[in-house]
Protein backbone atom coordinates (compact mmCIF):
# COMPACT_ATOMS: atom_id res chain seq x y z
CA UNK A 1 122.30 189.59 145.67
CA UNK A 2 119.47 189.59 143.19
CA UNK A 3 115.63 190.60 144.49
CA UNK A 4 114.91 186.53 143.93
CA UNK A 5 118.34 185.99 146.25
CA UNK A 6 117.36 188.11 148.67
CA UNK A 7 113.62 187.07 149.21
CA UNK A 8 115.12 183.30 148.77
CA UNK A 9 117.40 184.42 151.70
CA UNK A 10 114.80 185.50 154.01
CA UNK A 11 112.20 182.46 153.39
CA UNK A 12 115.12 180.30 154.72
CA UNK A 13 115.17 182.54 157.83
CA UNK A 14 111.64 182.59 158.47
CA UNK A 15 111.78 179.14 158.01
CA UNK A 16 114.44 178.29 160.51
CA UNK A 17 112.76 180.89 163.17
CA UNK A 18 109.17 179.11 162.31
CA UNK A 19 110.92 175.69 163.35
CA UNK A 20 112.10 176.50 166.42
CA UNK A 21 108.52 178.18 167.12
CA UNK A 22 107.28 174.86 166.77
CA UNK A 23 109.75 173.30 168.90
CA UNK A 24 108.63 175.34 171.68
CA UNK A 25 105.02 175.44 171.06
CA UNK A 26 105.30 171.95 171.59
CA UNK A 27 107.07 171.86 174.43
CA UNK A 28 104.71 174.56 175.91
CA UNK A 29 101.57 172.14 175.17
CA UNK A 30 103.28 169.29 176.87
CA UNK A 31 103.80 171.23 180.01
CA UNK A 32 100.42 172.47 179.65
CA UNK A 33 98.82 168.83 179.54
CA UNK A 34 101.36 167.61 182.20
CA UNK A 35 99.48 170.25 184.26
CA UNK A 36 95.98 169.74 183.58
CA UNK A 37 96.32 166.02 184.04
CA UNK A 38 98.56 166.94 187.25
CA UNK A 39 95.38 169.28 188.25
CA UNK A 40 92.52 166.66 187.40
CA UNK A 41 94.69 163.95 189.74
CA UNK A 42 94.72 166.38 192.59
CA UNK A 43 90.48 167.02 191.88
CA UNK A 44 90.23 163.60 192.16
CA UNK A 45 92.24 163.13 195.57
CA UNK A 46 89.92 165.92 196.73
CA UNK A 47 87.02 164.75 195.63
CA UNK A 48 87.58 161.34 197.59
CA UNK A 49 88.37 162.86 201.05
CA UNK A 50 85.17 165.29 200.67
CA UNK A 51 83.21 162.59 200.00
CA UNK A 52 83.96 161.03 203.15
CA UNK A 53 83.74 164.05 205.26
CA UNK A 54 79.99 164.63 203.57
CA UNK A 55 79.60 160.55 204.52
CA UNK A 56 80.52 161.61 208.22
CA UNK A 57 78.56 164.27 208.46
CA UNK A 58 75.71 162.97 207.40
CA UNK A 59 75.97 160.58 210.27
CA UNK A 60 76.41 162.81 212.83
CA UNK A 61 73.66 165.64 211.84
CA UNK A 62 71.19 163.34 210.57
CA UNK A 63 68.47 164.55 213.85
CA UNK A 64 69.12 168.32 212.13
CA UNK A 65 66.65 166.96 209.01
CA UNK A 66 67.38 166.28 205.15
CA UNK A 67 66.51 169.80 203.91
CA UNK A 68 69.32 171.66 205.99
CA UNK A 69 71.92 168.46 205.41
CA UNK A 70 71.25 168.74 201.72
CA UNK A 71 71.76 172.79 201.66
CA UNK A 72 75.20 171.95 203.67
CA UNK A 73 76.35 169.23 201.67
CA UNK A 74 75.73 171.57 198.45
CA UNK A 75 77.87 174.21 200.32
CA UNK A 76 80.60 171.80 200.89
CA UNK A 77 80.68 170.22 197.59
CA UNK A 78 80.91 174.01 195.96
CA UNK A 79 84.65 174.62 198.05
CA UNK A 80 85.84 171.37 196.69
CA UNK A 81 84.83 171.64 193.11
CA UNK A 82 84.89 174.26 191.16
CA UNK A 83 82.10 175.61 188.31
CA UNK A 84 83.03 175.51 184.62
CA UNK A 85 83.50 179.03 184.57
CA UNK A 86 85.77 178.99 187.92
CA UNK A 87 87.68 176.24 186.26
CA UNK A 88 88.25 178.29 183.12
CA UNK A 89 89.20 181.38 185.29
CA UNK A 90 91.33 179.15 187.64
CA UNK A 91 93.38 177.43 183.99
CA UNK A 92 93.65 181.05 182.92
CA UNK A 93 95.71 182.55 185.95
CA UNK A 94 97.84 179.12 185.65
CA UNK A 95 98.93 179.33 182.42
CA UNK A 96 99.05 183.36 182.21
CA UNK A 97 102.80 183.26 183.03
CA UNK A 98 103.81 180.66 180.50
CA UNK A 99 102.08 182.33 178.06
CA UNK A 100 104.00 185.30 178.56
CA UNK A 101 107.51 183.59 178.84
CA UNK A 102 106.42 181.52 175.54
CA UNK A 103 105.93 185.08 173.58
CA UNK A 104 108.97 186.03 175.17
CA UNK A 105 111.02 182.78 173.38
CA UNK A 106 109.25 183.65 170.17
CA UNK A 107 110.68 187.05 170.31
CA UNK A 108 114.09 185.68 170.97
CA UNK A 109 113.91 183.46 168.34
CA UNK A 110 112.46 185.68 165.91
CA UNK A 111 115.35 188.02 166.73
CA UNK A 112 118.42 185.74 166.79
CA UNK A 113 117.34 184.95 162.83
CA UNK A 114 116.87 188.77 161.83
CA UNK A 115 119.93 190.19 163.75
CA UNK A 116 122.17 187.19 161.90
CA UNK A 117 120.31 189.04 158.42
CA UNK A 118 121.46 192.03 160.02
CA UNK A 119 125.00 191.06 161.07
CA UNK A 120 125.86 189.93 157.46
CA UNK A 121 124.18 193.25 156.27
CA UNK A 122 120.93 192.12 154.73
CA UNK A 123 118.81 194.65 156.31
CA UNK A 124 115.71 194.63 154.24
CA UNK A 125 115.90 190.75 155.17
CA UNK A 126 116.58 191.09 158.43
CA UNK A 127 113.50 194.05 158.86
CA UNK A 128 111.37 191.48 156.14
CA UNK A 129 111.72 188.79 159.02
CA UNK A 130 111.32 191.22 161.78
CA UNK A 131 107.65 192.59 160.86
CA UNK A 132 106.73 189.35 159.49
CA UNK A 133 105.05 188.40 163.53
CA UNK A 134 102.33 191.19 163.73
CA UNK A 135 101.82 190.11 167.41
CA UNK A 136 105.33 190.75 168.12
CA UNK A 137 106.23 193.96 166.27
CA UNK A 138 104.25 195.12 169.22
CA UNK A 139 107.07 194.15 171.79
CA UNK A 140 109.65 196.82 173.00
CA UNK A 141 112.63 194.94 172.10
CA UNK A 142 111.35 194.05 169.01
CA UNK A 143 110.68 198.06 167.80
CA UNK A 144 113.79 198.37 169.51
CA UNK A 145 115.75 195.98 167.07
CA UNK A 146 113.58 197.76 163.93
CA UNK A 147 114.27 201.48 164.71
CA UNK A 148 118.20 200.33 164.93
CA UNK A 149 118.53 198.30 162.22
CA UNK A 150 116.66 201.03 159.39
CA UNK A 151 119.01 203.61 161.27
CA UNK A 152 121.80 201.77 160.29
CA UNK A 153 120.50 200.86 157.00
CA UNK A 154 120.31 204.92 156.03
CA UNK A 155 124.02 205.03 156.73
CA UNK A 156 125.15 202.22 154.18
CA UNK A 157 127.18 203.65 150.88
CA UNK A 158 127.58 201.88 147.42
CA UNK A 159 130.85 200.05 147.30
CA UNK A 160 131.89 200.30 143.35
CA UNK A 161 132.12 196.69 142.11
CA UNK A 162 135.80 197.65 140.01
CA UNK A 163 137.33 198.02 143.50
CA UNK A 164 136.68 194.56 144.80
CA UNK A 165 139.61 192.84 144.87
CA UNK A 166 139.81 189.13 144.23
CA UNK A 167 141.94 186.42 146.11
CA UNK A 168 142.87 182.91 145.57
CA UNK A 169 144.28 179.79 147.21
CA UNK A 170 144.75 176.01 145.62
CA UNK A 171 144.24 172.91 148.54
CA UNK A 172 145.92 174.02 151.75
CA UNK A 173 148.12 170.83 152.71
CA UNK A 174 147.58 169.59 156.06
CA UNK A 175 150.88 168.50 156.73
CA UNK A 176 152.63 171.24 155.07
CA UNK A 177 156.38 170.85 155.93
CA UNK A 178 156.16 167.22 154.79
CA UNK A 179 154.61 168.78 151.45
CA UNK A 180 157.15 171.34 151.58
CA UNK A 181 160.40 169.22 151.70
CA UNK A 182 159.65 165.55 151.69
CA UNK A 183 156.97 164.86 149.68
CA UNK A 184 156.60 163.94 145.62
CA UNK A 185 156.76 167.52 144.20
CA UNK A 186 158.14 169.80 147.39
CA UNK A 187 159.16 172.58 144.96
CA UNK A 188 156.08 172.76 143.46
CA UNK A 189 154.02 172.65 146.51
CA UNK A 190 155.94 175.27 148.02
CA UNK A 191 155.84 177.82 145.30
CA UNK A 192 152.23 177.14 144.49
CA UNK A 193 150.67 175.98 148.34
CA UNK A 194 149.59 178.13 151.16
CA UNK A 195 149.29 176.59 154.69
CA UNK A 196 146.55 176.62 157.32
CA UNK A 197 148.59 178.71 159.32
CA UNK A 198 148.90 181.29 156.73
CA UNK A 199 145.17 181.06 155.51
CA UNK A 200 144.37 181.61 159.28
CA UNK A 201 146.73 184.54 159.48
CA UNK A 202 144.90 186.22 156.32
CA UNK A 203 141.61 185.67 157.61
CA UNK A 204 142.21 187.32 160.42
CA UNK A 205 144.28 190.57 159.25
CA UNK A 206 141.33 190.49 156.31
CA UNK A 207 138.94 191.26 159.05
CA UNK A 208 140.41 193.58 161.50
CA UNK A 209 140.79 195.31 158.22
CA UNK A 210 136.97 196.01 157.18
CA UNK A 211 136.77 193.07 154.62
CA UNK A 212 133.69 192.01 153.39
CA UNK A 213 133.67 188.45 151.57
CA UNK A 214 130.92 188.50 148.86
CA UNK A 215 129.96 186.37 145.81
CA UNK A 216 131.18 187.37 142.60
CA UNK A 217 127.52 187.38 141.83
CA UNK A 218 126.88 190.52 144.02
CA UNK A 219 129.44 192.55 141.74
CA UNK A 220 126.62 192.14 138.66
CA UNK A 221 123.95 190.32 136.98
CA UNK A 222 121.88 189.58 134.20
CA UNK A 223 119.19 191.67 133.48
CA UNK A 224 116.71 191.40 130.88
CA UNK A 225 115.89 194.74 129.01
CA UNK A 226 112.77 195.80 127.79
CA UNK A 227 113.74 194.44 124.49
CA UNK A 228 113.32 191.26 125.64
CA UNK A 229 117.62 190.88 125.46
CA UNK A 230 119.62 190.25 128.56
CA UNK A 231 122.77 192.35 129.84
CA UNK A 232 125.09 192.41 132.75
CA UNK A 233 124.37 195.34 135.11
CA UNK A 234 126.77 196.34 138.09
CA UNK A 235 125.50 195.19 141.06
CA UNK A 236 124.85 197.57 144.23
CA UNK A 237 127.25 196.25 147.32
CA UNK A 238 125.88 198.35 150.10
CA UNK A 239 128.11 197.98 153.41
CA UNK A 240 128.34 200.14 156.12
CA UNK A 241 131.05 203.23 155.69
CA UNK A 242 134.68 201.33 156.02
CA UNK A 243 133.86 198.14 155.23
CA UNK A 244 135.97 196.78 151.83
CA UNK A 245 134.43 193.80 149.50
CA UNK A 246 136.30 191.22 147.87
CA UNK A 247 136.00 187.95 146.77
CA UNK A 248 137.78 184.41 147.03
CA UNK A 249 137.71 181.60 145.42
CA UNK A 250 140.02 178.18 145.77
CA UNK A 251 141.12 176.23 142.88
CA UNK A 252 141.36 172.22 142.22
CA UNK A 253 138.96 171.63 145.39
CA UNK A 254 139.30 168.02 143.49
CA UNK A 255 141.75 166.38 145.94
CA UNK A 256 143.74 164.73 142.85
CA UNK A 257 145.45 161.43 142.76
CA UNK A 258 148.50 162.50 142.46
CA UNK A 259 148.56 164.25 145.87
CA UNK A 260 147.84 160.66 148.07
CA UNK A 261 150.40 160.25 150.22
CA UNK A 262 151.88 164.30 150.05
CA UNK A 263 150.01 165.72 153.19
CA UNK A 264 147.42 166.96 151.85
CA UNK A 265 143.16 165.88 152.66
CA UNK A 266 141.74 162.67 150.60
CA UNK A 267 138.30 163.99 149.85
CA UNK A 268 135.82 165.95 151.55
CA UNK A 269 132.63 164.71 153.14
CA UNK A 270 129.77 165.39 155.18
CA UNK A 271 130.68 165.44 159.17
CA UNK A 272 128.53 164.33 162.12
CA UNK A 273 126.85 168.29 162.21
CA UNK A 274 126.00 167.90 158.64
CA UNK A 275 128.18 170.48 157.05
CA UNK A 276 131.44 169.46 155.11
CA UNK A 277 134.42 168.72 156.65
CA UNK A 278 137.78 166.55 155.46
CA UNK A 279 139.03 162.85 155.11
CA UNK A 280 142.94 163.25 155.38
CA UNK A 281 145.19 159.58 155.83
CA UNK A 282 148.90 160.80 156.93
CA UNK A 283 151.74 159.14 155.60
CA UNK A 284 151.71 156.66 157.97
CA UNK A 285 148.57 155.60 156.76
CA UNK A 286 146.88 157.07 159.96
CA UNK A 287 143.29 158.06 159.11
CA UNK A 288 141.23 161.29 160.30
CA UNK A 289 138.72 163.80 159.86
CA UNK A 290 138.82 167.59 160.37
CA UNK A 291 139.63 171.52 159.30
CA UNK A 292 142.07 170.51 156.88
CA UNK A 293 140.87 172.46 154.43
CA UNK A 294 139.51 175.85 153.48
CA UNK A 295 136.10 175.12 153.21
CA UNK A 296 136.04 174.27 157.70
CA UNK A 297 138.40 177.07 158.42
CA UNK A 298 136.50 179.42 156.57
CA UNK A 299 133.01 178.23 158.33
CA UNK A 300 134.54 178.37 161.80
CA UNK A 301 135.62 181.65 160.94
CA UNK A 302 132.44 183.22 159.82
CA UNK A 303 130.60 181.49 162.61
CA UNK A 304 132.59 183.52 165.08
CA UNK A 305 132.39 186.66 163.20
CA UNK A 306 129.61 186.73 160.95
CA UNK A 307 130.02 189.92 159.49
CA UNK A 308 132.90 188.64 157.86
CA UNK A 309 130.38 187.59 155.03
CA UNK A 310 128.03 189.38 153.11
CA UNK A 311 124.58 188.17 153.01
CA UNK A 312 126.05 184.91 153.99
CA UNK A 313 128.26 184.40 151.34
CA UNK A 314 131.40 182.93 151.43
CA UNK A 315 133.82 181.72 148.44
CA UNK A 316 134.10 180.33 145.09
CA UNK A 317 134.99 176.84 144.84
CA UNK A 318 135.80 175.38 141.44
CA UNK A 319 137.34 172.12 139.84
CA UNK A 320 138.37 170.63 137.03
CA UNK A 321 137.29 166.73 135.90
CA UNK A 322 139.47 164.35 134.76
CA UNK A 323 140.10 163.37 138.38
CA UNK A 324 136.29 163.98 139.27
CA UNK A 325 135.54 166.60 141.86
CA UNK A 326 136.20 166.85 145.87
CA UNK A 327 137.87 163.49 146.10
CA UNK A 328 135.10 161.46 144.94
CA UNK A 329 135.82 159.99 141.36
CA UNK A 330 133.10 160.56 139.29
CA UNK A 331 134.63 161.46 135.68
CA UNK A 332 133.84 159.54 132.95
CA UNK A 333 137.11 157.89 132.46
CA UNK A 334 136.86 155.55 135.53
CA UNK A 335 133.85 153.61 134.34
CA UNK A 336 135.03 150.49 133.05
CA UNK A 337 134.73 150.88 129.21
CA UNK A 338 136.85 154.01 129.45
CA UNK A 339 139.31 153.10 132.15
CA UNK A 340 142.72 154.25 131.18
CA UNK A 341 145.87 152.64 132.70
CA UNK A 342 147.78 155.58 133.84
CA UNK A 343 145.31 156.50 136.13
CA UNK A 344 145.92 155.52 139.65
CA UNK A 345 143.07 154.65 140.85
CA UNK A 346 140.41 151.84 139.33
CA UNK A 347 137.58 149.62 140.16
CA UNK A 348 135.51 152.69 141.51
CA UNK A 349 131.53 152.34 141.38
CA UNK A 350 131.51 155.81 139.97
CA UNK A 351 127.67 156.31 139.96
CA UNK A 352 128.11 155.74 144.10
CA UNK A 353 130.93 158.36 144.15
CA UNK A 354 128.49 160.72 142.30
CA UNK A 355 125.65 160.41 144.24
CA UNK A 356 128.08 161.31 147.29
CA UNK A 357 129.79 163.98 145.65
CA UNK A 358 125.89 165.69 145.09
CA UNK A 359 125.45 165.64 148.65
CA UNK A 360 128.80 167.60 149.17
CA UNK A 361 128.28 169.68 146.70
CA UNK A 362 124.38 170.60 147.59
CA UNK A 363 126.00 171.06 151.34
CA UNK A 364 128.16 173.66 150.14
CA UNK A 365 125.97 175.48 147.52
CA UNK A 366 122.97 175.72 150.88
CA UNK A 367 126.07 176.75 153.26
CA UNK A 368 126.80 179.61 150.49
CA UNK A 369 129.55 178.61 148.51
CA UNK A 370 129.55 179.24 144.63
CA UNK A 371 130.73 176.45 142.24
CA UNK A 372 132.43 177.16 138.93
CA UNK A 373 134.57 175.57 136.62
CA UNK A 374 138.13 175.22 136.36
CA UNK A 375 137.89 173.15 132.74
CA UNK A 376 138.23 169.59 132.38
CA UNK A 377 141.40 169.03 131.57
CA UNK A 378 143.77 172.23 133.52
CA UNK A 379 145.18 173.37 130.15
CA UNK A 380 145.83 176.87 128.71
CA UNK A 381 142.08 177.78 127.47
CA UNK A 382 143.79 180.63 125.62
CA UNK A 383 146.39 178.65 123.81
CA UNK A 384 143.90 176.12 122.70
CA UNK A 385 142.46 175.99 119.68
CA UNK A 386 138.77 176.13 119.30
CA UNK A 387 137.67 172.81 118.80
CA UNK A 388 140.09 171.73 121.79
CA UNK A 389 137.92 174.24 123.85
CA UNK A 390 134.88 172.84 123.19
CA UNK A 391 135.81 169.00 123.08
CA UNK A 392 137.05 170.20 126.66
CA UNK A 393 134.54 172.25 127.91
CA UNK A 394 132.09 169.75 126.94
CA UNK A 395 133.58 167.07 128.93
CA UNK A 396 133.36 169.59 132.17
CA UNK A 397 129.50 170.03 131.11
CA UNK A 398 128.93 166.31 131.01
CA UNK A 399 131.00 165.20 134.29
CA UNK A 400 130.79 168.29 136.48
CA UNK A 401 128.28 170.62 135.35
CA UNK A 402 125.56 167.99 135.57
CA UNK A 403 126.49 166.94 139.09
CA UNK A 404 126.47 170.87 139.92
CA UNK A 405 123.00 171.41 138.19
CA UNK A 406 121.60 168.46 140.45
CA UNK A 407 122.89 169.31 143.65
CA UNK A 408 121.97 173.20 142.87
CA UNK A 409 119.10 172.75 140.59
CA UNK A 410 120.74 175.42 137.90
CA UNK A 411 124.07 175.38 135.96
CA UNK A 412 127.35 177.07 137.06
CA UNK A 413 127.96 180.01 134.96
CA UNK A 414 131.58 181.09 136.87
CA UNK A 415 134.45 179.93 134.99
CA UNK A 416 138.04 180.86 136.55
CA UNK A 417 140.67 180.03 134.13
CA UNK A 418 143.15 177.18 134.69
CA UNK A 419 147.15 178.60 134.68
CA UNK A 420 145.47 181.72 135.34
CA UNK A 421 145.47 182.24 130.88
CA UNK A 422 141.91 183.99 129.56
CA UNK A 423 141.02 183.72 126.00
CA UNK A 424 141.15 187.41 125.52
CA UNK A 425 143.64 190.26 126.30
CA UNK A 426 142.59 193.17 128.38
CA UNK A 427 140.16 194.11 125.79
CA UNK A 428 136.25 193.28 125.99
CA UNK A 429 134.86 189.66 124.80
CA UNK A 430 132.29 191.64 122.47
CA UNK A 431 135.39 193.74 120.98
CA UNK A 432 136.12 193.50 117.59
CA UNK A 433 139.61 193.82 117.89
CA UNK A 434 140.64 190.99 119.89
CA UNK A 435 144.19 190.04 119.15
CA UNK A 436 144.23 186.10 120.36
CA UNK A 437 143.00 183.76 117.52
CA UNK A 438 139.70 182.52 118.50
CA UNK A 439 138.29 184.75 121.39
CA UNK A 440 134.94 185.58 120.07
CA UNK A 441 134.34 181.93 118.91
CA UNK A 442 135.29 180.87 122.33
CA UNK A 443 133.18 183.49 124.22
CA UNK A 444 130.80 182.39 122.32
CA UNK A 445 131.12 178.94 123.25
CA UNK A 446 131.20 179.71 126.79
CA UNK A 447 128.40 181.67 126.87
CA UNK A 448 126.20 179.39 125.55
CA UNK A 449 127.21 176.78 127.76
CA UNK A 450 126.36 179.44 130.80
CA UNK A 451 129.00 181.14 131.41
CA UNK A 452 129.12 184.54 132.47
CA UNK A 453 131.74 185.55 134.88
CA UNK A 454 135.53 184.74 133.70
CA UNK A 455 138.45 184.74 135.79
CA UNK A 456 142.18 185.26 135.23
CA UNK A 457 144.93 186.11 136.78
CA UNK A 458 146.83 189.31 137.36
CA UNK A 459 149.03 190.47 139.93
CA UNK A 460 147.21 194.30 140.45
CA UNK A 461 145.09 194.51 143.68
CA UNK A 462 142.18 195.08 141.52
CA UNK A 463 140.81 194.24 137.88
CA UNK A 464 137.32 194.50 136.69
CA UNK A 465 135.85 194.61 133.94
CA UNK A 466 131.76 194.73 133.23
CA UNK A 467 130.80 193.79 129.87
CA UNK A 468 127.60 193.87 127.81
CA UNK A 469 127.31 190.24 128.20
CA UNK A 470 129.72 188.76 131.04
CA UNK A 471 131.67 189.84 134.02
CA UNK A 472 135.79 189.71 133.99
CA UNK A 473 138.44 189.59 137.12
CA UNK A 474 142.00 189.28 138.01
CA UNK A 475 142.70 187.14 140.88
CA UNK A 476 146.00 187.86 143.16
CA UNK A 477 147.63 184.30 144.11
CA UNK A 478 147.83 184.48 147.54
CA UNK A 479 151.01 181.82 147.75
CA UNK A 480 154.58 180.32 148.76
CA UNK A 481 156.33 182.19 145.48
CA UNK A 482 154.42 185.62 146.08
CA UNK A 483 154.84 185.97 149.70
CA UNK A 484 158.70 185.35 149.12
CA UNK A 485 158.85 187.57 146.49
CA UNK A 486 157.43 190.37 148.56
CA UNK A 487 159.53 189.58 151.29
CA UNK A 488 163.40 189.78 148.99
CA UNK A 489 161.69 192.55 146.80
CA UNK A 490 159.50 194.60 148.89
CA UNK A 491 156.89 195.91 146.00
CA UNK A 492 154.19 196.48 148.31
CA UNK A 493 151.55 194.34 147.01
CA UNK A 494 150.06 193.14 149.60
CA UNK A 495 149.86 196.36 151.90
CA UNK A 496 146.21 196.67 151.68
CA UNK A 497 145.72 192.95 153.09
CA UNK A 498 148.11 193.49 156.18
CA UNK A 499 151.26 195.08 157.18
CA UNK A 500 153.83 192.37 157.22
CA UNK A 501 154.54 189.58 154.91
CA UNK A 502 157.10 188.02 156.92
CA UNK A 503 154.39 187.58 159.99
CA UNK A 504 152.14 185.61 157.72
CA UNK A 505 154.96 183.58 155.93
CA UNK A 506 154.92 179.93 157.53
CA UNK A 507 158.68 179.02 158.72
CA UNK A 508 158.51 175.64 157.97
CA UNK A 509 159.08 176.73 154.28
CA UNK A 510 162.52 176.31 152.79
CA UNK A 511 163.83 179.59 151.16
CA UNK A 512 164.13 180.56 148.97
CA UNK A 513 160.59 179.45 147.35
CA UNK A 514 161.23 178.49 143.48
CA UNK A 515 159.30 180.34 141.02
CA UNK A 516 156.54 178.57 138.77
């Protein structure tokens, strides 16, 4: 997380605590008028019944003479109303207690939003936030939270970016063993597919194993040199001692035509608590809305153990275009003069089904997701020639990139590489010896498009590579195929993500799972 980030981060969080410091400001000044006007009702009542009495006693004292009656009267009218400055003194001692339980809620409040800065280990946020109330820094469990979290702050160590490991998942099918046997393309599906189940069953052997889930930002970023040039610089993951980072990121989060009817979610939109959830229709035509999804799981997840995430971060979501993004179809080739008959679906209103698909996608970006590409079209980047490359990657700019840039306010710059195929070999972009046709022309390309952090696919637990000018990583398919292969040939892969394959393999998939 960059300075900017950071100071970004703990605005929000001020922000949030300042809000509900309003809340119950204003609730305290209600009950405070409630009780003067309670109190001025109750002078009133008073006043009425001395007035009488005085009336009475007039009457019966009148032989005593006016000077002594008026002295008396003056005496009785001082017990039923009080002076200005007995009135002031009387409000103070009323309101002396709420005052203290109202600095007492601002302290709470002020202290649920740092220790959540805390939990996900942003402690110069979370200490930012905590001396930003100079009234309450003064409080004992306030200097209480402050010595603790700098203590733990001087334990932290530098996790080295090149060790951060990077998973990946494609749509999670809701129904899976309908996906997996009966629907349009089980085989594929199967090989390719991981279930909620499964997901669930990572997630939580992920944890109980010290993993961190961070942005692929946090790993580096660009920094402008004194020249005036910019270069990417390793970034500095501090985590307590123990804790592992790594990164994950879901491809296709486009919920494609193709896929209606297979068990898997229609499109995601915004639920009732304002944060994204999924549309899913069974095959019966049955229509709902839940965690089918990533995207829920993982927020449920990190809700209930928010140090899964560092500095609130959570994965990399990217899509392609021809199909338009999260179920909403907003590519160019479903407005009417470009309609194409083999697509499935027509007659959208696709300036509608972008203006929706910006309000998912802002949802996501403020909830800490990052959005990247995954091209336009899904073909090999590597095997294309260069003028298919940018034909493509300008199509992605024009249909994706520009809803990203509006919900976000800035373009993506993470491009993970459909079939998993980079433009390069193992060797840097900048290298002059590149042996695939094209690379530098293609970085190139890229680069000046925005791009800045490209993503394959390899099968070792960890691949990095920090250039002068970009950032590079392997991703390990976390799927059907992989866990079966680990399971018949027992490589040990996946021993650093938890101890048994077979416990996390779903059993409603038919073995053995086909290859690619």
């Amino acid at each position: 997380m960059t300075p900017e980030e950071r100071r970004e981060r703990a605005r929000q969080s001020r922000a949030r605590y300042e809000t509900t410091r309003s809340a119950r400001r204003a609730a305290d000044g209600s009950a405070s008028t409630r009780a003067r006007a309670s109190k001025r009702r109750r002078r009133k009542k008073n006043n009425t019944g001395i007035q009488l009495l005085i009336a009475f006693v007039i009457a019966a004292l009148v032989i005593v003479g006016a000077f002594f009656l008026a002295k008396k009267l003056m005496n009785k009218g001082g017990s039923a109303e009080s002076t200005p400055a007995e009135t002031v003194s009387t409000e103070e001692t009323t309101t002396e207690e709420p005052t203290t339980e109202a600095a007492a809620a601002k302290a709470e409040a002020l202290l649920q939003a740092a220790g959540l800065l805390a939990a996900q280990y942003d402690y110069d946020g979370a200490l930012e936030l905590a001396k930003s109330d100079t009234e309450l820094m003064e409080r004992e469990d306030v200097k209480s939270f402050i010595a603790s979290t700098e203590e733990t702050k001087s334990t932290l160590v530098r996790f080295d970016p090149h060790d951060v490991t990077h998973i990946f998942f494609h749509i999670l099918p809701v129904d899976a063993e309908y996906a997996f046997t009966k629907s349009s393309n089980p085989g594929g599906y199967n090989s390719l597919m991981t279930s909620i189940p499964e997901f669930k069953a990572i997630l939580a052997s992920m944890y109980e194993r010290g993993y961190v889930l961070i942005s692929l930002h946090d790993m580096g970023h660009m920094e402008k040199q004194d020249d005036g040039t910019e270069k990417m610089v390793e970034g500095d993951i501090m985590l307590p001692p123990g804790k592992k980072a790594f990164v994950m990121s879901e491809d296709d989060v486009c919920y494609y035509e193709y896929m209606k009817g297979d068990g898997f979610a229609d499109k995601m939109i915004i639920g009732e608590d304002g944060r994204p959830t999924l549309h899913y229709t069974d095959k019966e035509g049955n229509e709902s809305t839940g965690d089918y999804d990533l995207v829920p799981i993982l927020d449920k997840f990190i809700d209930e153990h928010p140090d899964f995430s560092y500095h609130g971060h959570k994965a990399c979501l990217v899509f392609t275009g021809y199909n338009g993004v999260l179920g909403y179809r907003t590519d160019e080739t479903y407005l009417p003069e470009n309609y194409k008959e083999h697509k499935v679906e027509g007659g959208h209103d696709v300036e509608a089904e972008r203006k929706e698909a910006v309000k998912v996608l802002r949802a996501l970006y403020e909830d800490g997701y990052d959005l990247g590409s995954h091209s336009w079209g899904h073909r090999d980047m590597g095997a294309m020639s260069v003028g298919a490359l940018k034909e493509d990657s300008d199509k992605w700019d024009r249909n994706v990139n520009s809803l990203i840039k509006e919900a976000t306010g800035k373009d993506a710059d993470i491009l993970i590489y459909p079939k998993g195929a980079d433009i390069g070999d193992w060797r840097g972009y900048e290298a002059d010896n590149q042996a695939k046709a094209g690379c530098r022309e293609k970085f190139n390309y890229l680069y000046d498009l925005g791009f800045r952090y490209f993503c394959n696919v390899d099968s070792a637990k960890t691949w990095v590579q920090v250039g002068s000018h970009s950032l590079r990583t392997g991703r390990r398919a976390l799927d059907g195929y992989n866990f079966w292969y680990e399971m018949t040939e027992n490589k040990g892969r996946f021993t650093d993500l938890w101890d048994d394959t077979s416990k996390i393999f779903d059993p409603v998939r038919p073995t053995p799972v086909p290859s690619y």
